[in-house]
PDB file of N, CA and C in Angstrom:
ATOM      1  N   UNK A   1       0.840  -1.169   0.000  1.00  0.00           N
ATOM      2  CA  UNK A   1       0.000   0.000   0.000  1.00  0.00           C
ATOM      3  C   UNK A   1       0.893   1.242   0.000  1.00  0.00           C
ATOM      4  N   UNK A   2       1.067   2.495  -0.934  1.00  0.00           N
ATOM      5  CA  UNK A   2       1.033   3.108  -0.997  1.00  0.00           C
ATOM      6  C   UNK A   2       0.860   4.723  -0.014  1.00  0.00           C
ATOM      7  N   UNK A   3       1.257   5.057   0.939  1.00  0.00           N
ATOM      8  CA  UNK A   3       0.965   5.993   1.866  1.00  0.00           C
ATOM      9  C   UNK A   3       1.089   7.214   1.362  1.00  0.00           C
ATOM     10  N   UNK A   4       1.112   8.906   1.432  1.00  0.00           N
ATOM     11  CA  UNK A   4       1.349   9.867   1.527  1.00  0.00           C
ATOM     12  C   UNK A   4       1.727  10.352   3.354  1.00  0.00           C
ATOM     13  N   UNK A   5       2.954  10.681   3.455  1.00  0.00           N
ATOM     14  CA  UNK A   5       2.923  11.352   5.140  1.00  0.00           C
ATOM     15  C   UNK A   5       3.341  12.849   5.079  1.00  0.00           C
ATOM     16  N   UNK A   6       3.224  13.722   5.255  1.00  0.00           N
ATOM     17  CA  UNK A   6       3.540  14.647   5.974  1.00  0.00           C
ATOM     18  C   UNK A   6       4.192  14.858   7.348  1.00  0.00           C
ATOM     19  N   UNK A   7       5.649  15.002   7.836  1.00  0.00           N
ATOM     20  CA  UNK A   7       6.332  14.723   8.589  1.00  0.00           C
ATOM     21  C   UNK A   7       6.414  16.121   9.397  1.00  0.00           C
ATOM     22  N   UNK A   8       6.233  16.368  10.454  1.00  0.00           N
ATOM     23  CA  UNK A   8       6.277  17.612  11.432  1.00  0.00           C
ATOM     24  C   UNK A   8       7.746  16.623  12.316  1.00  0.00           C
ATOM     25  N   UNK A   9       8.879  17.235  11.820  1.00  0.00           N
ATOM     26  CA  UNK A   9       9.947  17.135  12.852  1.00  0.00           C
ATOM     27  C   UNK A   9      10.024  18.132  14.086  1.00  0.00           C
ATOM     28  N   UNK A  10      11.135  17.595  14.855  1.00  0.00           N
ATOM     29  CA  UNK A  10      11.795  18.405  15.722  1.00  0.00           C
ATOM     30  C   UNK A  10      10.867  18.232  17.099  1.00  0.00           C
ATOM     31  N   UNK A  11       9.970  16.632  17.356  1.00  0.00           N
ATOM     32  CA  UNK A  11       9.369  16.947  18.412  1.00  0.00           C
ATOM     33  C   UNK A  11       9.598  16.155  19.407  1.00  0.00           C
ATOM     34  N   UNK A  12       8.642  16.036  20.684  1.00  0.00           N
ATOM     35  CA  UNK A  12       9.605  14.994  21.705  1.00  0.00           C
ATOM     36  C   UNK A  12       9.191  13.826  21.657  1.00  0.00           C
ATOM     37  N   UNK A  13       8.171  13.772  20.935  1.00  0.00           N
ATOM     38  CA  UNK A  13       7.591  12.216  21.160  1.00  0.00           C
ATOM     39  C   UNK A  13       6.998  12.001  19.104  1.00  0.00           C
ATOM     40  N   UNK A  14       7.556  10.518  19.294  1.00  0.00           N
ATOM     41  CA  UNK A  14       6.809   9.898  17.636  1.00  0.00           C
ATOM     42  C   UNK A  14       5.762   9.820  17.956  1.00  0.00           C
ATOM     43  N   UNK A  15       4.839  10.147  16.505  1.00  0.00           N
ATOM     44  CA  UNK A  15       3.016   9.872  16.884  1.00  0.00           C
ATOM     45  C   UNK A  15       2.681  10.342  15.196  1.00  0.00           C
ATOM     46  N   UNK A  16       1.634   9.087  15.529  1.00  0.00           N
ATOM     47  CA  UNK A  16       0.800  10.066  14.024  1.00  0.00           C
ATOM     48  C   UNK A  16      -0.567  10.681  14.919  1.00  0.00           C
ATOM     49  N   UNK A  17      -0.500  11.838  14.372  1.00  0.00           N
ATOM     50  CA  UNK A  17      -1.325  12.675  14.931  1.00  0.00           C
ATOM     51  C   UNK A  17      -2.398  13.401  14.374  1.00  0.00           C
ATOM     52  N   UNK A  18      -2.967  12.754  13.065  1.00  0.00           N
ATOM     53  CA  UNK A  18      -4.040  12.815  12.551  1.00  0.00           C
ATOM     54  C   UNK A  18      -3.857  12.563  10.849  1.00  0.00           C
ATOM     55  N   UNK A  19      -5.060  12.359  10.449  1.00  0.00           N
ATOM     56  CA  UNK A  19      -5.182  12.275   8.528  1.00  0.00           C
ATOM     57  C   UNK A  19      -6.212  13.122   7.901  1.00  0.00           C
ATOM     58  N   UNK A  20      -5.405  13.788   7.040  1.00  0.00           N
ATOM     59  CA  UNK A  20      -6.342  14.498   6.105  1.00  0.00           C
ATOM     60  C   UNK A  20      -6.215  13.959   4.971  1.00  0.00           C
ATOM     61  N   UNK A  21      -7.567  12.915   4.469  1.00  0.00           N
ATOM     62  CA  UNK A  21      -7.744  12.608   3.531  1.00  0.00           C
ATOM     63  C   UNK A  21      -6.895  11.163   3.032  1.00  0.00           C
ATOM     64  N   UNK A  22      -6.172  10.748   2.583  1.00  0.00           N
ATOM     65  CA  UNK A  22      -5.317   9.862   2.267  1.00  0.00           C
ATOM     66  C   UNK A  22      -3.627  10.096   3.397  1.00  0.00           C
ATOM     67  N   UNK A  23      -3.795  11.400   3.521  1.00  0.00           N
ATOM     68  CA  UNK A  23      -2.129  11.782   4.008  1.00  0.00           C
ATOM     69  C   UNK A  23      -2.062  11.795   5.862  1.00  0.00           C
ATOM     70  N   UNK A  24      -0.870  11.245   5.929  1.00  0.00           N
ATOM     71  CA  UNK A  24      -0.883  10.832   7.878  1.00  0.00           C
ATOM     72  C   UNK A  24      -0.083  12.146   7.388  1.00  0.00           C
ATOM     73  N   UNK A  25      -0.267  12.642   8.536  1.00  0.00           N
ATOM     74  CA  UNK A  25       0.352  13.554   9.984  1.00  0.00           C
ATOM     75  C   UNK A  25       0.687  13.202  11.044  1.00  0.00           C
ATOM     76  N   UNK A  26       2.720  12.926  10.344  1.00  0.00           N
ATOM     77  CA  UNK A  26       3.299  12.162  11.552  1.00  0.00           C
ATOM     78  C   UNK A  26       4.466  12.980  12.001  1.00  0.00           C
ATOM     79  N   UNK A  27       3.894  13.096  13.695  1.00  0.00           N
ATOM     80  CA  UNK A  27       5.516  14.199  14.605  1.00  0.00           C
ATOM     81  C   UNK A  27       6.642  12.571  14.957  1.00  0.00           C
ATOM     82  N   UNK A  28       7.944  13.791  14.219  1.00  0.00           N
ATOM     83  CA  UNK A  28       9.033  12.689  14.172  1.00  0.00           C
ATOM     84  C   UNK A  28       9.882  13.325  15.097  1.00  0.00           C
ATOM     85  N   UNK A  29      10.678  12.329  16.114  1.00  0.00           N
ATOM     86  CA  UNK A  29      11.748  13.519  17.054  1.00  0.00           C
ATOM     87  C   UNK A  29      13.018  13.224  16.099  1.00  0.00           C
ATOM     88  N   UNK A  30      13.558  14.433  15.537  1.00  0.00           N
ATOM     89  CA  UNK A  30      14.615  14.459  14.681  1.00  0.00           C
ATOM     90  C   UNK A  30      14.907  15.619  13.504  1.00  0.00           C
ATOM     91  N   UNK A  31      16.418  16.030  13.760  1.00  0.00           N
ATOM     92  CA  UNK A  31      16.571  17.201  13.230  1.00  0.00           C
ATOM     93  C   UNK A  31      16.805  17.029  11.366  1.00  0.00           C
ATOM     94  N   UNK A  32      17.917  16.410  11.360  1.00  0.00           N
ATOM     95  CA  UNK A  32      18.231  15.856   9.453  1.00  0.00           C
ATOM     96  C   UNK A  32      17.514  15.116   9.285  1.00  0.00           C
ATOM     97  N   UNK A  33      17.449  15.034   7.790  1.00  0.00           N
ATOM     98  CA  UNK A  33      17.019  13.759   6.664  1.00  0.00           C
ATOM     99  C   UNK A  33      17.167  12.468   7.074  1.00  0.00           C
ATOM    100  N   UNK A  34      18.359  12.433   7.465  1.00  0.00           N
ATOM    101  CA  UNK A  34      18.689  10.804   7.486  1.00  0.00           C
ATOM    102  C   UNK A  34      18.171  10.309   8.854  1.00  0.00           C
ATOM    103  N   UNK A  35      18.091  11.297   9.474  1.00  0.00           N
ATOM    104  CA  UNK A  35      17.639  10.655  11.060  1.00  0.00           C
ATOM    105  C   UNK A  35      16.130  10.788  11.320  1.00  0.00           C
ATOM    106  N   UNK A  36      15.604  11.506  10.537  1.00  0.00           N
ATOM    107  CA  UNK A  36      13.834  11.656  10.590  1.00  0.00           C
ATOM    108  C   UNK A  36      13.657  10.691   9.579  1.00  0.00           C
ATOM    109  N   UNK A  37      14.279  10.308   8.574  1.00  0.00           N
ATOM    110  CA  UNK A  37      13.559   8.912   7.761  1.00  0.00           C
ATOM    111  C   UNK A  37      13.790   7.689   8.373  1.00  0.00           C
ATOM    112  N   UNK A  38      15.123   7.482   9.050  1.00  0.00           N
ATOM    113  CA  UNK A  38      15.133   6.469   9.994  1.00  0.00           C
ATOM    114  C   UNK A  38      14.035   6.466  11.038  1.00  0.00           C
ATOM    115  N   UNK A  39      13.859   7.697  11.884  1.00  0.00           N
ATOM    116  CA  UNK A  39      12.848   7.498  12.877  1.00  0.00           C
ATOM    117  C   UNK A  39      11.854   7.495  12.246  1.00  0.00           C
ATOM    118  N   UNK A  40      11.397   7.371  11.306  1.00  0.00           N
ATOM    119  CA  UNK A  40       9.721   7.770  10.702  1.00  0.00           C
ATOM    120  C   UNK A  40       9.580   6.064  10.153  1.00  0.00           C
ATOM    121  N   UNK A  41      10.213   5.287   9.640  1.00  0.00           N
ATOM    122  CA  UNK A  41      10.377   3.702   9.220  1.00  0.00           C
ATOM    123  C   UNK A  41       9.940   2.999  10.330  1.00  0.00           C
ATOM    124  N   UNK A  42      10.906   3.325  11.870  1.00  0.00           N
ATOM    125  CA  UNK A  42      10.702   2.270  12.697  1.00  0.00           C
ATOM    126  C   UNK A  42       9.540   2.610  13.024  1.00  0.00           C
ATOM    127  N   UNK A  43       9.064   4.220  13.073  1.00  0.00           N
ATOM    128  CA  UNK A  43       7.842   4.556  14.074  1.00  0.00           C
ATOM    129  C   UNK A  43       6.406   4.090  12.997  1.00  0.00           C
ATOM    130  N   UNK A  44       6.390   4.085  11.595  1.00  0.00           N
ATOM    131  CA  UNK A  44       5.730   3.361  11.111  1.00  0.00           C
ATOM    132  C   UNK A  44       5.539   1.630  11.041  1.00  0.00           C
ATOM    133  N   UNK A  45       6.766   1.113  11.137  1.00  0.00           N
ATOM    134  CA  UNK A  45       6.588   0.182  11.190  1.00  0.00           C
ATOM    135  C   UNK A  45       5.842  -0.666  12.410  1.00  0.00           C
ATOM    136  N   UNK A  46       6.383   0.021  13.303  1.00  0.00           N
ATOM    137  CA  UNK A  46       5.244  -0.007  14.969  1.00  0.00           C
ATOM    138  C   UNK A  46       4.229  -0.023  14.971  1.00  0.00           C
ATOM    139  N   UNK A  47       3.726   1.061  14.132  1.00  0.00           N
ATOM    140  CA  UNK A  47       2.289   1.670  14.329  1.00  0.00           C
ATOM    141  C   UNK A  47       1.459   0.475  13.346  1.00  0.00           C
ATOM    142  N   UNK A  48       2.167   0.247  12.439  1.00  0.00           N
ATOM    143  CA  UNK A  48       0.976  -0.624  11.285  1.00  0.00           C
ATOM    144  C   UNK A  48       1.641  -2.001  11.930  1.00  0.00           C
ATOM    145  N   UNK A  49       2.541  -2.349  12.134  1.00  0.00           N
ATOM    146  CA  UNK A  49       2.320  -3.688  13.009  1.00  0.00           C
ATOM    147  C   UNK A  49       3.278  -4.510  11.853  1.00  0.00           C
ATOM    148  N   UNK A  50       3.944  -4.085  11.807  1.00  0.00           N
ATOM    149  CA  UNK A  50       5.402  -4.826  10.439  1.00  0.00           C
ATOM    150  C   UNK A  50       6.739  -4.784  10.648  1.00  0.00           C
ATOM    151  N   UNK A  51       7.543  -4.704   9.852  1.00  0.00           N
ATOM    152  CA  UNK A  51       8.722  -5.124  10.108  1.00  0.00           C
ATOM    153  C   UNK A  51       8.988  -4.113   9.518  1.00  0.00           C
ATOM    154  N   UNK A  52      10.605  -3.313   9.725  1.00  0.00           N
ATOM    155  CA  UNK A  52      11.161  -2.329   9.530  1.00  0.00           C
ATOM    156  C   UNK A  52      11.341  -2.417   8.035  1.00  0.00           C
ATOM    157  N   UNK A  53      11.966  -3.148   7.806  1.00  0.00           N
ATOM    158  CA  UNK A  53      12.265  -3.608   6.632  1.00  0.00           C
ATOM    159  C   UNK A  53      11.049  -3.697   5.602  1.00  0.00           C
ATOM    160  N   UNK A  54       9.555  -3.302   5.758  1.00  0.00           N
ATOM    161  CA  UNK A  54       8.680  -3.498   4.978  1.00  0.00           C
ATOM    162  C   UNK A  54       8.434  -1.923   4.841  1.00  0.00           C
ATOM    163  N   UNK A  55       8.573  -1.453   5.202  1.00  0.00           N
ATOM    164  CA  UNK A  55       8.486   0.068   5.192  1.00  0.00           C
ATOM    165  C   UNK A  55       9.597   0.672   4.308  1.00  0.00           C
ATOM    166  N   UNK A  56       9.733   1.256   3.337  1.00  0.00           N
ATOM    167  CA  UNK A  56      10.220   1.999   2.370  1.00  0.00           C
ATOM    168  C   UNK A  56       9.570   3.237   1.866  1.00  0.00           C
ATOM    169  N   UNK A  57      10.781   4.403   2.008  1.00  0.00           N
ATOM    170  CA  UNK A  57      10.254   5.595   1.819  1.00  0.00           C
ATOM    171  C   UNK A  57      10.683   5.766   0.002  1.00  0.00           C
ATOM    172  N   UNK A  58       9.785   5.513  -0.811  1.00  0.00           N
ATOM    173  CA  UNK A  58       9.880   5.878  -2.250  1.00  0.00           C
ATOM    174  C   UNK A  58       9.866   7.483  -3.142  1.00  0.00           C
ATOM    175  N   UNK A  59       9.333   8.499  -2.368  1.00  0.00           N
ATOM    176  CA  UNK A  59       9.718   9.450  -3.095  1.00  0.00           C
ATOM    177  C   UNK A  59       9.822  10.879  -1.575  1.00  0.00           C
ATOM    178  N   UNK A  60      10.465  11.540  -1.475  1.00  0.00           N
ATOM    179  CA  UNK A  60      10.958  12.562  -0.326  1.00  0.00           C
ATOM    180  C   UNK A  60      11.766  12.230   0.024  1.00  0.00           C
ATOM    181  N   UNK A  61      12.958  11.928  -0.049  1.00  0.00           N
ATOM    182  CA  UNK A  61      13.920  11.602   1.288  1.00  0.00           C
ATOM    183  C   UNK A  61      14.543  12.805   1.976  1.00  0.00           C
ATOM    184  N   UNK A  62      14.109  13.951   1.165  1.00  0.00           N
ATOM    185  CA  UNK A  62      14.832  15.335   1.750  1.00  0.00           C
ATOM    186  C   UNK A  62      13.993  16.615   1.896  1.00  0.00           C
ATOM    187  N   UNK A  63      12.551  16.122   1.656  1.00  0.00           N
ATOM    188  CA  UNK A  63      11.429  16.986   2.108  1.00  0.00           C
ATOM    189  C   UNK A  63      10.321  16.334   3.043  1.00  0.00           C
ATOM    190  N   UNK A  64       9.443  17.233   3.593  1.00  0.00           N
ATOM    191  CA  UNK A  64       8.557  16.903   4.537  1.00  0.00           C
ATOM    192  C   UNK A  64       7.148  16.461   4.448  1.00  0.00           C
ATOM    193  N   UNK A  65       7.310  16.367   2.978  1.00  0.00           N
ATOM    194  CA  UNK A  65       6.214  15.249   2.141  1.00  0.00           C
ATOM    195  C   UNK A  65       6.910  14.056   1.556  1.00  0.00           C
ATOM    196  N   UNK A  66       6.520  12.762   2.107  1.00  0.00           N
ATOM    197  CA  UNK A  66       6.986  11.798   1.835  1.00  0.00           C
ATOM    198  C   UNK A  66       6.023  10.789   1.470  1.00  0.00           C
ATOM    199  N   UNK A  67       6.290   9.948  -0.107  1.00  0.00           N
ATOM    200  CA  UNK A  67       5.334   8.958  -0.301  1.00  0.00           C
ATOM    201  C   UNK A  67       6.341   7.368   0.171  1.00  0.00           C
ATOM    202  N   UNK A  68       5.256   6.825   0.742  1.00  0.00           N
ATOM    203  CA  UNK A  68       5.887   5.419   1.758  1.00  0.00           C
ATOM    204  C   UNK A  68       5.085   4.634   1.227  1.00  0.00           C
ATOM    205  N   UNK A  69       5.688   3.047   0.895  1.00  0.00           N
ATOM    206  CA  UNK A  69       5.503   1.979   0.659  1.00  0.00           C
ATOM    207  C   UNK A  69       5.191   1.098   1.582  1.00  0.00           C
ATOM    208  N   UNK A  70       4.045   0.683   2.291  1.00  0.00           N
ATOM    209  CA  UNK A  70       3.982  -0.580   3.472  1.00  0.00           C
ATOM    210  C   UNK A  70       3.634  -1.952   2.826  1.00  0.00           C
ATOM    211  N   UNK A  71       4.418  -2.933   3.038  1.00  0.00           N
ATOM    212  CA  UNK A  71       4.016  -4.332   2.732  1.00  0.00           C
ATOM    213  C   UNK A  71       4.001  -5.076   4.229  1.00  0.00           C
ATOM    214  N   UNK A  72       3.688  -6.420   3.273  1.00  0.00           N
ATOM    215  CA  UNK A  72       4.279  -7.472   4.700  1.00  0.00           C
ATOM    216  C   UNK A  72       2.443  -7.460   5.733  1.00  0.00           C
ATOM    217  N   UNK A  73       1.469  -6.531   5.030  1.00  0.00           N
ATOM    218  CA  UNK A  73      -0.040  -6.952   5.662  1.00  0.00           C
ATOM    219  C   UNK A  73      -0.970  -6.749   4.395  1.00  0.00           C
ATOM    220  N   UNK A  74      -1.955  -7.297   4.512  1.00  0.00           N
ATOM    221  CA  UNK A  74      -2.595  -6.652   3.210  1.00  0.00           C
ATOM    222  C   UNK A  74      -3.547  -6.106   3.392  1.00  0.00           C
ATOM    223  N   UNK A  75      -3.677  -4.784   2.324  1.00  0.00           N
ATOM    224  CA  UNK A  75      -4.403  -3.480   1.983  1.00  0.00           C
ATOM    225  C   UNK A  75      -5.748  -3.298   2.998  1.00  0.00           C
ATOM    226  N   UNK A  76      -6.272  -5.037   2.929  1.00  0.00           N
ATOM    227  CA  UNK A  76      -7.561  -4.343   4.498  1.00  0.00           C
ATOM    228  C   UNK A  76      -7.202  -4.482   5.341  1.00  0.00           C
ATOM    229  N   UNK A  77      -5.764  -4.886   6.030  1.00  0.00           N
ATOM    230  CA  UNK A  77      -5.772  -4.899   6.990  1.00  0.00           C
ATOM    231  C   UNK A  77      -4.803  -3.335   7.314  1.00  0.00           C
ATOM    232  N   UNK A  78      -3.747  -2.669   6.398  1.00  0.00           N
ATOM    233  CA  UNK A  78      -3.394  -1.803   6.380  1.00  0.00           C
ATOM    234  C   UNK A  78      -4.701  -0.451   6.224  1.00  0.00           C
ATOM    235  N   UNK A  79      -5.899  -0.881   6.019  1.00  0.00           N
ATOM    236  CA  UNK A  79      -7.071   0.152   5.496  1.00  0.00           C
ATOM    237  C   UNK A  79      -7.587   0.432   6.916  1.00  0.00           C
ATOM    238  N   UNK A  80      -7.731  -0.652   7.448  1.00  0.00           N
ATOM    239  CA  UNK A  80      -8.345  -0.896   8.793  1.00  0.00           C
ATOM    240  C   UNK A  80      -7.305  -0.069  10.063  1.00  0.00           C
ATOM    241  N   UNK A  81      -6.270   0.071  10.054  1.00  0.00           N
ATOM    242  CA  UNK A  81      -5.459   0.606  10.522  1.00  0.00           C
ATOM    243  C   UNK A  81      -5.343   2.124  10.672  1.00  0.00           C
ATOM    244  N   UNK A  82      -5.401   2.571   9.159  1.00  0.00           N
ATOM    245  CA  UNK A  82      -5.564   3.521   8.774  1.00  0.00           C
ATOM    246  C   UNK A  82      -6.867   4.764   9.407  1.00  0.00           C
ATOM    247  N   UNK A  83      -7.447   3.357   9.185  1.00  0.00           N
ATOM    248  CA  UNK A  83      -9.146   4.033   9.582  1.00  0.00           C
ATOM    249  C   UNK A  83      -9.270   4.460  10.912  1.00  0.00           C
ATOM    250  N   UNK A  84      -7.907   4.530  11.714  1.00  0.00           N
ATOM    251  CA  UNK A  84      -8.594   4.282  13.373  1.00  0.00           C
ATOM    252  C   UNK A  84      -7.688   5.667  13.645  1.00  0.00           C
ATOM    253  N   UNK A  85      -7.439   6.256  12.766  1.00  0.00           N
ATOM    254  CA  UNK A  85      -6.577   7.426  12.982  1.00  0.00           C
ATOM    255  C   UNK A  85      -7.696   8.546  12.874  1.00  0.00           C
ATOM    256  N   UNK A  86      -7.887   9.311  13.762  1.00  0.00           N
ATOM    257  CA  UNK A  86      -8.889  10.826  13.546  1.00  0.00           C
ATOM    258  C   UNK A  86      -8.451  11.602  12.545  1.00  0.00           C
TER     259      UNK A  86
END
């Protein structure tokens, strides 16, 4: 499945903290690129219930719109997930 995130760095705690429309709104604690895409992988991978390694960030790696790849559950159960976010 396919994600859109919007990444709010620089905070103290990981969280997705709401969806507009298709796109999460997720606070990442982390200042660079390389360390907010690392923390944004594991903290997704947590949240949807997968393995780090199923999580791939496919287009942003250096802006704060990022499209993400989740495998490793399938689409209703990633939909269902999705759905429980305000």
């Amino acid at each position: 499945m396919i994600v859109k995130i919007r990444v709010i760095p620089n905070c103290e705690d990981n969280e997705v903290i709401s969806r507009v429309g298709k796109v999460l709104r997720v606070k990442v604690c982390g200042t660079k690129d390389s360390e907010i895409n690392e923390m944004l992988k594991k903290h997704l991978a947590q949240f949807f219930e997968v393995r780090e390694k199923d999580v791939n960030i496919i287009r942003g790696l250096r802006g704060k719109e990022k499209t993400v790849e989740i495998t490793g559950k399938s689409e209703n159960d990633l939909e269902d997930i999705i759905n429980t976010i305000p």
